[in-house]
Protein backbone atom coordinates (compact mmCIF):
# COMPACT_ATOMS: atom_id res chain seq x y z
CA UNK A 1 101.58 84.15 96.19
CA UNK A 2 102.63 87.61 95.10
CA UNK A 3 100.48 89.42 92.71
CA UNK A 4 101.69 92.06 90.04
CA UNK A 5 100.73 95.65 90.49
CA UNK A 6 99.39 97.25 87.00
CA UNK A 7 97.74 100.88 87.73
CA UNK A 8 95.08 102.64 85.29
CA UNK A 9 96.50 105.71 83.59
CA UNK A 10 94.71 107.82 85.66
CA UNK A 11 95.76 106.77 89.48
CA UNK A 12 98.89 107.94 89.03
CA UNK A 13 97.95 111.27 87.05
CA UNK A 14 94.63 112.23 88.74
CA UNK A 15 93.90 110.66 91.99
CA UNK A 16 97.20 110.24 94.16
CA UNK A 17 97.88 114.33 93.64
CA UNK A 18 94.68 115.14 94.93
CA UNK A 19 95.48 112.99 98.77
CA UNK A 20 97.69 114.21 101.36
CA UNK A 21 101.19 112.91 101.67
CA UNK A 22 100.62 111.06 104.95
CA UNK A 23 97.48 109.30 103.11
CA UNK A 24 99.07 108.33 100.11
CA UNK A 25 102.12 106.22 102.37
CA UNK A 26 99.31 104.51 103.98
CA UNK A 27 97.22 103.52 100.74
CA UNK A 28 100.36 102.57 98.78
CA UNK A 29 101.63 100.20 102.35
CA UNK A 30 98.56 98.62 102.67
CA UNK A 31 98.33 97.74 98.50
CA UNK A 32 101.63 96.53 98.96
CA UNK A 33 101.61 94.82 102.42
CA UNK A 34 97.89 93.70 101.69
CA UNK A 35 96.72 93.25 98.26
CA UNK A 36 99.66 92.09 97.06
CA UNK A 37 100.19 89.25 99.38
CA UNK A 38 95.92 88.15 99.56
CA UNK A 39 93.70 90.52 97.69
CA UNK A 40 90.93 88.34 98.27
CA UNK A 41 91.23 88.50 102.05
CA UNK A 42 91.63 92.06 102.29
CA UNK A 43 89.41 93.46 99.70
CA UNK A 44 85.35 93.28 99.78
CA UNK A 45 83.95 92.46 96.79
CA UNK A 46 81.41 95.39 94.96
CA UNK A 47 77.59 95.02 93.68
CA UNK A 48 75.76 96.29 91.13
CA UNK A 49 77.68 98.00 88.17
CA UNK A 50 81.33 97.27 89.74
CA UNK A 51 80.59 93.66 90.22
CA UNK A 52 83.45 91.97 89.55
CA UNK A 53 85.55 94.39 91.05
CA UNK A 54 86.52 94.90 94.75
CA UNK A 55 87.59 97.44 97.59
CA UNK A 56 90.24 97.75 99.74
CA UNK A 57 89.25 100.07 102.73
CA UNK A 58 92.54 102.25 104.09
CA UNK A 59 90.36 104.91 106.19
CA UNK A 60 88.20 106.83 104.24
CA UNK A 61 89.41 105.98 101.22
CA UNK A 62 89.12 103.28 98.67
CA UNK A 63 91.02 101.64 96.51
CA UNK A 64 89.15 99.99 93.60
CA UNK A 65 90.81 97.24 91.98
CA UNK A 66 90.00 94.12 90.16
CA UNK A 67 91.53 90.46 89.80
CA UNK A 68 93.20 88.97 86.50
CA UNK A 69 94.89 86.03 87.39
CA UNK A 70 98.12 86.99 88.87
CA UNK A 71 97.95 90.40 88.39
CA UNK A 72 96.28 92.71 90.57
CA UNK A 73 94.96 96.08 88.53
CA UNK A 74 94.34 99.33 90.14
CA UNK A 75 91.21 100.98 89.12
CA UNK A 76 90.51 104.32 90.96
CA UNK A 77 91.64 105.33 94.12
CA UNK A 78 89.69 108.32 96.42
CA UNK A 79 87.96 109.28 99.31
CA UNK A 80 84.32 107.01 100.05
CA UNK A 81 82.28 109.40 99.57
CA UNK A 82 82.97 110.35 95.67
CA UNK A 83 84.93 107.36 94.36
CA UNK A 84 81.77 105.02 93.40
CA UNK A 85 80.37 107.20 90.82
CA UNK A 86 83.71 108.36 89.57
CA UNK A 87 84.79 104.72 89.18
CA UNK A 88 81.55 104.29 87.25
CA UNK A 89 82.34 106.73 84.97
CA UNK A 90 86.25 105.58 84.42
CA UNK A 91 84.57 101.60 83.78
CA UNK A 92 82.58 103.82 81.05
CA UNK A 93 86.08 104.96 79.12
């Protein structure tokens, strides 16, 4: 089954300009090879105040995204070490 790709505001505006090139080709292949084909295969789910929300690991970045029937929305995308609390604070908006 092929899921529909809806992307927060921000991804687009804030957190792709801010990766290199070569990064963002392999973070936007693996959402398309990957989470659009099994989401729930590929993607870990989170604890605590993401519950309900999962990751998709492409090196040392994350792509936080969450499940809504057959669409598959993109929450925040960055590198491991700052993109928990920054997705926290995005949830908060």
């Amino acid at each position: 089954m092929i899921y529909n790709l809806c992307y927060h505001p921000d991804v687009k505006r804030k957190d792709l300009p801010k990766i290199p090139k070569n990064l963002q080709k392999r973070i936007r292949a693996a959402i398309e090879k990957r989470l659009q084909a099994e989401p729930e295969k590929y993607g870990q789910p989170l604890k605590k105040g993401l519950r309900r929300y999962r990751k998709l690991r492409v090196g040392d970045y994350r792509v936080i995204y969450k499940i809504n029937k057959k669409n598959i929305i993109i929450f925040k995308i960055g590198h491991r070490k700052e993109v928990y609390p920054q997705a926290q604070s995005r949830k908060r908006k």
